[in-house]
C-alpha atoms as a PDB file:
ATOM      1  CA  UNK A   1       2.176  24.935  27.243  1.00  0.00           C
ATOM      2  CA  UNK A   2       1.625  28.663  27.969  1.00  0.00           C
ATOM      3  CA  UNK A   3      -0.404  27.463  31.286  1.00  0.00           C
ATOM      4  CA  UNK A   4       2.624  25.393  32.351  1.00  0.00           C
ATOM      5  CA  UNK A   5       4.918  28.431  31.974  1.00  0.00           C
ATOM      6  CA  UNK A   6       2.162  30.239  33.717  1.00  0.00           C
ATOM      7  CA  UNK A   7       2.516  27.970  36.413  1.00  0.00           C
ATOM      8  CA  UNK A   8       5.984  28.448  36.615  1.00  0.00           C
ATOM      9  CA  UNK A   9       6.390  32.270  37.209  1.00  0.00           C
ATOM     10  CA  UNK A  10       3.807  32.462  38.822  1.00  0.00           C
ATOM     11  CA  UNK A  11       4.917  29.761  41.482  1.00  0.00           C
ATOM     12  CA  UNK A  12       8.267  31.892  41.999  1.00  0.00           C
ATOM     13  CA  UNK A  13       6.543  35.171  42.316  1.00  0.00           C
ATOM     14  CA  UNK A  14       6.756  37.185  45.542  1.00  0.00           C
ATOM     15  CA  UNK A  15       3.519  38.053  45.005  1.00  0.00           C
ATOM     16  CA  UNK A  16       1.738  34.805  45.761  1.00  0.00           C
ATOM     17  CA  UNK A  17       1.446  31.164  44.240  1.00  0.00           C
ATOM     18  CA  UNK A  18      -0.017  29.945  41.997  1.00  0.00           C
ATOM     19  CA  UNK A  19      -3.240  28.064  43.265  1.00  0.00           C
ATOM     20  CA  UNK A  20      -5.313  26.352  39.712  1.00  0.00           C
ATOM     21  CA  UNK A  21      -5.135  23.021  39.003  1.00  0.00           C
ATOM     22  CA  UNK A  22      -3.282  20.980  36.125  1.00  0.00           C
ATOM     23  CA  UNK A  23      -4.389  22.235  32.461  1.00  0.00           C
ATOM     24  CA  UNK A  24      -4.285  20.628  29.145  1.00  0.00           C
ATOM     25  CA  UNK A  25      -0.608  20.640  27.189  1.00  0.00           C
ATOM     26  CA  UNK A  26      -2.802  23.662  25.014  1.00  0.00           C
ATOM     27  CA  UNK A  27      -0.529  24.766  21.924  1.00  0.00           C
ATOM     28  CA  UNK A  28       2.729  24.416  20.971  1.00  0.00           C
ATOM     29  CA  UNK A  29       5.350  26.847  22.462  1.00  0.00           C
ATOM     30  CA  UNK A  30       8.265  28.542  21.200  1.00  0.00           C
ATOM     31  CA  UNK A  31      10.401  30.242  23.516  1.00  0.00           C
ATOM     32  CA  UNK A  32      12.634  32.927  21.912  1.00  0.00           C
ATOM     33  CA  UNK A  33      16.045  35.003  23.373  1.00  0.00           C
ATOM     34  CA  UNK A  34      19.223  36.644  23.049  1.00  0.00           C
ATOM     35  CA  UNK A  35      22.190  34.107  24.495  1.00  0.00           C
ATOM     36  CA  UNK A  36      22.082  34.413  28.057  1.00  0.00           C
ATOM     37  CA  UNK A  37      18.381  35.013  28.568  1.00  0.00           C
ATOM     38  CA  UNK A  38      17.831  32.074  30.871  1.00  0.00           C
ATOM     39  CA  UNK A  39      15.957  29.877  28.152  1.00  0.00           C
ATOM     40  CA  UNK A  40      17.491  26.986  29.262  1.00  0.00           C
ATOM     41  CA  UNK A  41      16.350  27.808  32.616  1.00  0.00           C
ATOM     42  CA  UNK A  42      12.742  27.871  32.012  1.00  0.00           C
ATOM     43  CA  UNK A  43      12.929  24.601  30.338  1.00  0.00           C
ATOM     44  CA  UNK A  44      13.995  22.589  32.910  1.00  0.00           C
ATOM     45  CA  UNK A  45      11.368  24.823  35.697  1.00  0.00           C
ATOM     46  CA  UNK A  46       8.719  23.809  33.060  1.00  0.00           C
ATOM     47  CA  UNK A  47      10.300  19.976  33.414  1.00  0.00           C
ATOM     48  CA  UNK A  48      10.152  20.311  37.001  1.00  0.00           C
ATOM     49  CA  UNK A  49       6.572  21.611  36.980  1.00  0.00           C
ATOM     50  CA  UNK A  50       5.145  19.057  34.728  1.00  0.00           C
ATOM     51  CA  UNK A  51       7.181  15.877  36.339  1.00  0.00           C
ATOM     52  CA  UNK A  52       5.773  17.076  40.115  1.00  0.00           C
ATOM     53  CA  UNK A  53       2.021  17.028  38.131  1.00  0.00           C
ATOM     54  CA  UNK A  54       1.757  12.794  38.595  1.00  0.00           C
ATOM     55  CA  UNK A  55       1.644  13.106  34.604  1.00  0.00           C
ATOM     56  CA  UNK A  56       4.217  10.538  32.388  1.00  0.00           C
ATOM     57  CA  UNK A  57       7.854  11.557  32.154  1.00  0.00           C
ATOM     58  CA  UNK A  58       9.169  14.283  30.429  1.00  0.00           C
ATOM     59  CA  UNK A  59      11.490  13.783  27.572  1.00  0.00           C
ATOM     60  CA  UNK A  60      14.868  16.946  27.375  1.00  0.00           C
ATOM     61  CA  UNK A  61      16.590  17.150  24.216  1.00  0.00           C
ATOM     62  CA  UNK A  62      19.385  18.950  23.901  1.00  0.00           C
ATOM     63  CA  UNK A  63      22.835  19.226  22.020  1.00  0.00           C
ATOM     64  CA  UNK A  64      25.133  18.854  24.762  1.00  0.00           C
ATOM     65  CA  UNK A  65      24.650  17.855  28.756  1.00  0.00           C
ATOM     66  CA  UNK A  66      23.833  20.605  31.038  1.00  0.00           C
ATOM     67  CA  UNK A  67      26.602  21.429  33.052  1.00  0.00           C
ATOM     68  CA  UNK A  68      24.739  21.977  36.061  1.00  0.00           C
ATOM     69  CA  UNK A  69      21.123  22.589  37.193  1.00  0.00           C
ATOM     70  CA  UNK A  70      20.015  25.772  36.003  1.00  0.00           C
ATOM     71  CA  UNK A  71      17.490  26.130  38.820  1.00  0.00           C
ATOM     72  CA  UNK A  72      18.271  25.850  42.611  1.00  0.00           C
ATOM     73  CA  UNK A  73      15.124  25.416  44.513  1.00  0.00           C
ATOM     74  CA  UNK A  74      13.770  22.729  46.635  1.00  0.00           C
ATOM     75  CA  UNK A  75      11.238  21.207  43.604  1.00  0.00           C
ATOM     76  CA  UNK A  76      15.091  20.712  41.424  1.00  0.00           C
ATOM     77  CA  UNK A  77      16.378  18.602  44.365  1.00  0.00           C
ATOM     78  CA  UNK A  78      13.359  16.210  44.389  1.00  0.00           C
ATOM     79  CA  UNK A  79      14.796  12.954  43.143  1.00  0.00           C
ATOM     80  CA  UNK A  80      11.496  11.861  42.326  1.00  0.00           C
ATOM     81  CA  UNK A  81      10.781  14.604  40.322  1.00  0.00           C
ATOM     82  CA  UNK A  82      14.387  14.634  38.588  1.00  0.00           C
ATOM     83  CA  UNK A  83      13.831  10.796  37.666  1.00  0.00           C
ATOM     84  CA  UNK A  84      11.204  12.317  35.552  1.00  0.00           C
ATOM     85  CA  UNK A  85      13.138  14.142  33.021  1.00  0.00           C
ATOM     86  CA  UNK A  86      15.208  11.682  30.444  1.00  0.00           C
ATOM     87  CA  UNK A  87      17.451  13.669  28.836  1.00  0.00           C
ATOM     88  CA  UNK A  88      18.788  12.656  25.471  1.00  0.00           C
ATOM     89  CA  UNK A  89      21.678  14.582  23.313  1.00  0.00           C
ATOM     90  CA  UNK A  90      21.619  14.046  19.355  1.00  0.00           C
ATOM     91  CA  UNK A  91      24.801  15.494  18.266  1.00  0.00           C
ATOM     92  CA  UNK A  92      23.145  16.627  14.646  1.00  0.00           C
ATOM     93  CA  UNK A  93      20.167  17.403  12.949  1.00  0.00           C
ATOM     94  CA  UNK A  94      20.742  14.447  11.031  1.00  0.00           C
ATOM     95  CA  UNK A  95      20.745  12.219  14.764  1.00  0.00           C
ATOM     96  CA  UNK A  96      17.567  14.819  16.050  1.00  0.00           C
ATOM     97  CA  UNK A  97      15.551  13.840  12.677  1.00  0.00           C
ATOM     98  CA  UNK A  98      16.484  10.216  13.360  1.00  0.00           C
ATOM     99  CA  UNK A  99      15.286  10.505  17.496  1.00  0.00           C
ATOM    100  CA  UNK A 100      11.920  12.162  16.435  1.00  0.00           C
ATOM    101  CA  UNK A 101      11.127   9.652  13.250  1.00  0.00           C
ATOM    102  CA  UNK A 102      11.680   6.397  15.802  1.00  0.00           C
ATOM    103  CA  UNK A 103       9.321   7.464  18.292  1.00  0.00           C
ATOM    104  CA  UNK A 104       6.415   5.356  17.409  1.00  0.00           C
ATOM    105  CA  UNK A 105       9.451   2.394  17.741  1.00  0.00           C
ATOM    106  CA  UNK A 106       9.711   3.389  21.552  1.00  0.00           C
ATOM    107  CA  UNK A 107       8.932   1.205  24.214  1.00  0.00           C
ATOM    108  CA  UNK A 108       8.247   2.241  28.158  1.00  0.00           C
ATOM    109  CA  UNK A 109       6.271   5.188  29.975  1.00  0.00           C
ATOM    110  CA  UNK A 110       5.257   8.060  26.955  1.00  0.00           C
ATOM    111  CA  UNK A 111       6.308  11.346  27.690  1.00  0.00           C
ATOM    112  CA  UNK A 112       3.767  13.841  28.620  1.00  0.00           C
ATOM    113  CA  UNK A 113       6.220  16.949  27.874  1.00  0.00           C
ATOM    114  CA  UNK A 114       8.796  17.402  25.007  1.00  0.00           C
ATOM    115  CA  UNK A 115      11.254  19.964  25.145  1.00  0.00           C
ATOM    116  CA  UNK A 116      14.274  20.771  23.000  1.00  0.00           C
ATOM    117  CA  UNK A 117      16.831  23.413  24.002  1.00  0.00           C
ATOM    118  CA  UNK A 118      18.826  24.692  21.260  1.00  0.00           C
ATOM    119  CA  UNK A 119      16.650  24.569  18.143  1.00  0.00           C
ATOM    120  CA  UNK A 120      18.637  27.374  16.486  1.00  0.00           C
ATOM    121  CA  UNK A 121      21.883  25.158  16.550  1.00  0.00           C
ATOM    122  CA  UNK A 122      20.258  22.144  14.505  1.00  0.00           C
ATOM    123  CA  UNK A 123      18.567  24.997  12.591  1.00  0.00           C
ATOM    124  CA  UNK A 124      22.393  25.945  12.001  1.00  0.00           C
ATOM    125  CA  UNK A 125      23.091  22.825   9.828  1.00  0.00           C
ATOM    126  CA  UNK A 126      19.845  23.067   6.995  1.00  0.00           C
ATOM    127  CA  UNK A 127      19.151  26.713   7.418  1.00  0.00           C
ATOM    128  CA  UNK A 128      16.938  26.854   4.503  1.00  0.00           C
ATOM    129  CA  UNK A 129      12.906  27.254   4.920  1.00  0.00           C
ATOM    130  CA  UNK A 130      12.092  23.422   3.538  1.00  0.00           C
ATOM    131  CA  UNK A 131      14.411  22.019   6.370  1.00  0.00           C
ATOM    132  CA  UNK A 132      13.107  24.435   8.901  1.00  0.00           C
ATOM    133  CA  UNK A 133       9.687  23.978   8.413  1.00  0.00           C
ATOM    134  CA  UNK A 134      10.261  19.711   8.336  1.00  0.00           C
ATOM    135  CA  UNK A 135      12.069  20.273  11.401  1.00  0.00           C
ATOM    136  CA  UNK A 136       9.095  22.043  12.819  1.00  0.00           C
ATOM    137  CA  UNK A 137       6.756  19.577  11.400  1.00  0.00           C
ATOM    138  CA  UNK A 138       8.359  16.670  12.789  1.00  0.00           C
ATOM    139  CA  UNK A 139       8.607  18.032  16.484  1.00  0.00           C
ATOM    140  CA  UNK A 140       4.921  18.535  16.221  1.00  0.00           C
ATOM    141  CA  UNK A 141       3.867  15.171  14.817  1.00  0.00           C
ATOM    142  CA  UNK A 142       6.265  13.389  17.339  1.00  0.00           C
ATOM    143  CA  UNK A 143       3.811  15.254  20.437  1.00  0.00           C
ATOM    144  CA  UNK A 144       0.912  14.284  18.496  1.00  0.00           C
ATOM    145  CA  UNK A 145       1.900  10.968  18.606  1.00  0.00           C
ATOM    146  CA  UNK A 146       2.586  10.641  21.932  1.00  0.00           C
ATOM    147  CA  UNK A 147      -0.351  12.237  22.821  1.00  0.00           C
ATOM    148  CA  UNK A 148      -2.318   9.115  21.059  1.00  0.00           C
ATOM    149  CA  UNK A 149      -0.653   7.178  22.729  1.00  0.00           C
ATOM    150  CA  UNK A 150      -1.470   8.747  26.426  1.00  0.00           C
ATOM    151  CA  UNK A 151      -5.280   8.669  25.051  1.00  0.00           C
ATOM    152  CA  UNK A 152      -7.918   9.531  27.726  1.00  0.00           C
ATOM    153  CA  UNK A 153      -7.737  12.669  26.403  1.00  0.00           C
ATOM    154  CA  UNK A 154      -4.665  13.681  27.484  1.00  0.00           C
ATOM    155  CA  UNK A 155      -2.073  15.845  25.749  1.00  0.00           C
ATOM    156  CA  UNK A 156       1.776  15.697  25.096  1.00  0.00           C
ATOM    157  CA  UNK A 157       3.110  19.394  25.316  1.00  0.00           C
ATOM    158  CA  UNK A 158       5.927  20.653  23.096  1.00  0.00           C
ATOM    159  CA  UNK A 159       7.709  23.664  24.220  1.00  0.00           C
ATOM    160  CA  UNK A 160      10.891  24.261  21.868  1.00  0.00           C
ATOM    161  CA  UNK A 161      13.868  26.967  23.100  1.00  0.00           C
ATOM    162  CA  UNK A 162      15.156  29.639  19.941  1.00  0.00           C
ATOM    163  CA  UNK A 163      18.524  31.604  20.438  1.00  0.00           C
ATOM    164  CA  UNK A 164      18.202  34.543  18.445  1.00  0.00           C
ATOM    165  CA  UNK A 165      20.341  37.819  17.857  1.00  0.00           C
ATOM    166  CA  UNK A 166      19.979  40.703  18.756  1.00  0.00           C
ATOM    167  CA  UNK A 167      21.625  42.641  15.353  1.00  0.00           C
ATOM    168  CA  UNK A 168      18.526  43.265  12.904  1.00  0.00           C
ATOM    169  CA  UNK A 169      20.918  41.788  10.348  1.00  0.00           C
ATOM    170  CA  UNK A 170      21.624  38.070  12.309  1.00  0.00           C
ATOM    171  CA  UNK A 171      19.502  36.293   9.477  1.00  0.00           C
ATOM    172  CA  UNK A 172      17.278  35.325  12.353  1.00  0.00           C
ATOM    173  CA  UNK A 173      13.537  36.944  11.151  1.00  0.00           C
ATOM    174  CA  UNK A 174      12.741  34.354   7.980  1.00  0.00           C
ATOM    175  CA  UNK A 175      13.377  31.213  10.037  1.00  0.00           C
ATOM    176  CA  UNK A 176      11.170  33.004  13.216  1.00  0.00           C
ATOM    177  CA  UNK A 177       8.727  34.029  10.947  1.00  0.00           C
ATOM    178  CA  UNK A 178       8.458  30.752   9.312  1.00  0.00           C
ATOM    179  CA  UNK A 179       8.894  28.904  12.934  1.00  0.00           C
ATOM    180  CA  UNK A 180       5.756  30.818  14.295  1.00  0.00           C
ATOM    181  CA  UNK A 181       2.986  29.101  11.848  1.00  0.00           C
ATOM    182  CA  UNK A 182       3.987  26.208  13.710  1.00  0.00           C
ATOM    183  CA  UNK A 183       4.003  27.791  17.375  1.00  0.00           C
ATOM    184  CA  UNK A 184       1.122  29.953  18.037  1.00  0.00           C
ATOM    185  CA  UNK A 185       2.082  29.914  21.712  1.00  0.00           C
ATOM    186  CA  UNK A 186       5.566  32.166  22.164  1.00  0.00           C
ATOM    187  CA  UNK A 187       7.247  33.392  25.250  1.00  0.00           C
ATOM    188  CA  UNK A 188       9.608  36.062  24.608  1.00  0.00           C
ATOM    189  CA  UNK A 189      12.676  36.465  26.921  1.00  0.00           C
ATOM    190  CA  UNK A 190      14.695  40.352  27.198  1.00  0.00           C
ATOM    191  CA  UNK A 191      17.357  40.753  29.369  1.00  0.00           C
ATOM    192  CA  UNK A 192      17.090  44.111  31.917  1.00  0.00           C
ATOM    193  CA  UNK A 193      19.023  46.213  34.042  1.00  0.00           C
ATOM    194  CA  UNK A 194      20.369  44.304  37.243  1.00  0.00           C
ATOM    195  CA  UNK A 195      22.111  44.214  40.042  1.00  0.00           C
ATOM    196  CA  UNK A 196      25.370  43.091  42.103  1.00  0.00           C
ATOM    197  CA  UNK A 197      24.940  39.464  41.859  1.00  0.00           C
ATOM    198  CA  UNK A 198      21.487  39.002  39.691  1.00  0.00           C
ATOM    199  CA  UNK A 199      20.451  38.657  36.463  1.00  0.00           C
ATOM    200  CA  UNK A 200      17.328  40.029  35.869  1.00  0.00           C
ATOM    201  CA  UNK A 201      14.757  39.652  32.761  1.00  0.00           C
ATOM    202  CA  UNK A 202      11.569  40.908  31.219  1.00  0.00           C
ATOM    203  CA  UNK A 203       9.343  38.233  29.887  1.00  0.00           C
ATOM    204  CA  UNK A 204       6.311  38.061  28.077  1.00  0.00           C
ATOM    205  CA  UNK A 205       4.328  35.437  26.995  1.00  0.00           C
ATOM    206  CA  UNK A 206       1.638  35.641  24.586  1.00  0.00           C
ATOM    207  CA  UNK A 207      -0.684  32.382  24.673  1.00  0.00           C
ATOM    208  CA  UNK A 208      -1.804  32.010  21.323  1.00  0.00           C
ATOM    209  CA  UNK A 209      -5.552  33.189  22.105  1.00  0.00           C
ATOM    210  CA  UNK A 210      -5.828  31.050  24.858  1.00  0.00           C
ATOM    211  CA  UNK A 211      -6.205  33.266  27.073  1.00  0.00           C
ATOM    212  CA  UNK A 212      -4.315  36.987  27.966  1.00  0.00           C
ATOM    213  CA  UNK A 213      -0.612  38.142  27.825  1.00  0.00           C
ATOM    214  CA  UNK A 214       1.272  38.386  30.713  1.00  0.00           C
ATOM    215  CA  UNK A 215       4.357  39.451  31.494  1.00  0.00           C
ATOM    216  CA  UNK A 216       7.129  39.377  34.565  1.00  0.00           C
ATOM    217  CA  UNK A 217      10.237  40.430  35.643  1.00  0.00           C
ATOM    218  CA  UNK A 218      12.568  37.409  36.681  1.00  0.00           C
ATOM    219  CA  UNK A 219      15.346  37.855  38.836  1.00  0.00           C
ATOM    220  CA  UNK A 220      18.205  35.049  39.434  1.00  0.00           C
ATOM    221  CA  UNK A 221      20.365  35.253  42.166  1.00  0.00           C
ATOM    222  CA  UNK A 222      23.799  34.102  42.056  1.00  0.00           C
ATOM    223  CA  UNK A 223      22.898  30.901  43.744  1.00  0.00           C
ATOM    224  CA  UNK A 224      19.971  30.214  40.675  1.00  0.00           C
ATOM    225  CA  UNK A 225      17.559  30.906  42.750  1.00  0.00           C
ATOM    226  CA  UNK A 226      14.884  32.536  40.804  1.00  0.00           C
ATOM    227  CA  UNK A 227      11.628  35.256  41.564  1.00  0.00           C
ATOM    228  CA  UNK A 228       9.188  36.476  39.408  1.00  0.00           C
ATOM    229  CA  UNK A 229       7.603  39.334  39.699  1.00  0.00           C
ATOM    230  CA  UNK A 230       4.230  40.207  37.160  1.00  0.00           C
ATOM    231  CA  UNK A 231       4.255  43.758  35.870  1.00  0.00           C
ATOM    232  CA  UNK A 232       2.166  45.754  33.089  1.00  0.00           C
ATOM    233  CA  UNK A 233       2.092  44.410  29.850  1.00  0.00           C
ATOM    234  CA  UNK A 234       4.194  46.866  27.848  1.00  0.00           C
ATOM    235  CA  UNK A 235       7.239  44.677  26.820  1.00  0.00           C
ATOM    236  CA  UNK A 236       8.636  46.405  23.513  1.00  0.00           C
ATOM    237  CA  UNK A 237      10.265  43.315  21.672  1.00  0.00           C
ATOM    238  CA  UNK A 238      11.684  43.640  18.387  1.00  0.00           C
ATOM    239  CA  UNK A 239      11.154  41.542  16.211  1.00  0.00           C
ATOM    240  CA  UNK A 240      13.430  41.099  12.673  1.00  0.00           C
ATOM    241  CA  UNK A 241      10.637  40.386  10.719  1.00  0.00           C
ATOM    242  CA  UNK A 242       6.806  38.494  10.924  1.00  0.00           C
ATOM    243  CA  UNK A 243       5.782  39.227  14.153  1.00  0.00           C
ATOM    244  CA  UNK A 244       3.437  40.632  16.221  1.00  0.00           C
ATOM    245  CA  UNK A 245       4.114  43.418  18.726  1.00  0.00           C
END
């Protein structure tokens, strides 16, 4: 999944495009920021990027509808690609366990991309390390499944969206450090200085020794229009506790 995100800022850099061809799913991906960060964001560019590939659908959980599209280009008003991405909403952890467990039961076109926005609110409801760590499980046996199912050696991704806080004392760093044994693949979001009318962000993303770390800065306008822009790899995140600088 770190190739697909790859893919993504790279595509909306000023810089260039990006010119390699599809990938493999590769490892699990967490992506991890403050409220605000634009998480949601690159979920649905990642969507967008994967359902223009010619791949199978790609299957959006989330708590609650999105109110509008986060990302204004001309690849989010393709109604091909938009018919793509099947959103679903379970209301609870209880309904999210329920979603994952019955996927062998479903029936159609198998998803060759599963994202969930909002882990940290399910998270919310069975914060201890047993539920966290079935949670984690679970999303991970679901894209293994479906990645039998594709066969022809080809790969459901899983890229999962974590709100965390930005006080050292939020409770966050046991359920991150627990939550990256099962995501080796992170992308870290930090919001920067910016201007009239922009929000601007440093992100890094760290493959999971697939290959090097990169980071950008990522600039949306107003209009959610987004550029990217690669810089130096120096991002200082802090972590609460268990990671890796």
């Amino acid at each position: 999944m770190a190739e697909t995100l790859r893919r993504v800022l790279s595509t909306g850099s000023t810089a260039g495009t990006w010119e390699g061809n599809t990938v493999e799913a590769g490892p699990p991906l967490l992506l991890i920021g403050a409220p605000g960060s634009g998480k949601t964001a690159l979920l649905f560019s990642a969507a967008l990027e994967v359902a223009g590939e010619g791949r199978g659908p790609v299957l959006f959980l989330t708590r609650r509808p999105l109110q509008s599209l986060p990302l204004r280009k001309r690849a989010a008003l393709d109604p091909l690609r938009l018919q793509k991405i099947r959103f679903q909403y379970p209301p609870s952890t209880g309904e999210l366990l329920r979603l994952l467990c019955s996927a062998h039961e479903s029936q159609g076109p198998v998803p060759s991309l599963l994202l969930l926005d909002g882990l940290e609110e399910y998270l919310a409801e069975d914060p201890g390390s047993q539920e966290v760590a079935y949670l984690a499980a679970l999303l991970l046996d679901t894209a293994f499944h479906f990645s039998h199912r594709l066969g022809s050696n080809r790969d459901c991704g899983l890229m999962v969206a974590l709100e965390t806080q930005e006080e050292a004392d939020s409770g966050d760093g046991p359920q991150l450090a627990l939550l990256q044994r099962y995501f080796p693949a992170q992308c870290w979001l930090q919001p920067d200085a910016s201007g009239p009318g922009e929000h601007r962000l440093r992100v890094c993303l760290e493959p999971g020794g697939l290959g090097p770390r990169a980071e950008w800065s990522v600039i949306f306008q107003a209009d959610g229009e987004m550029t990217t822009q690669p810089t130096n790899p120096s991002f200082n995140k802090t972590l609460n506790a268990g990671g890796q600088p």
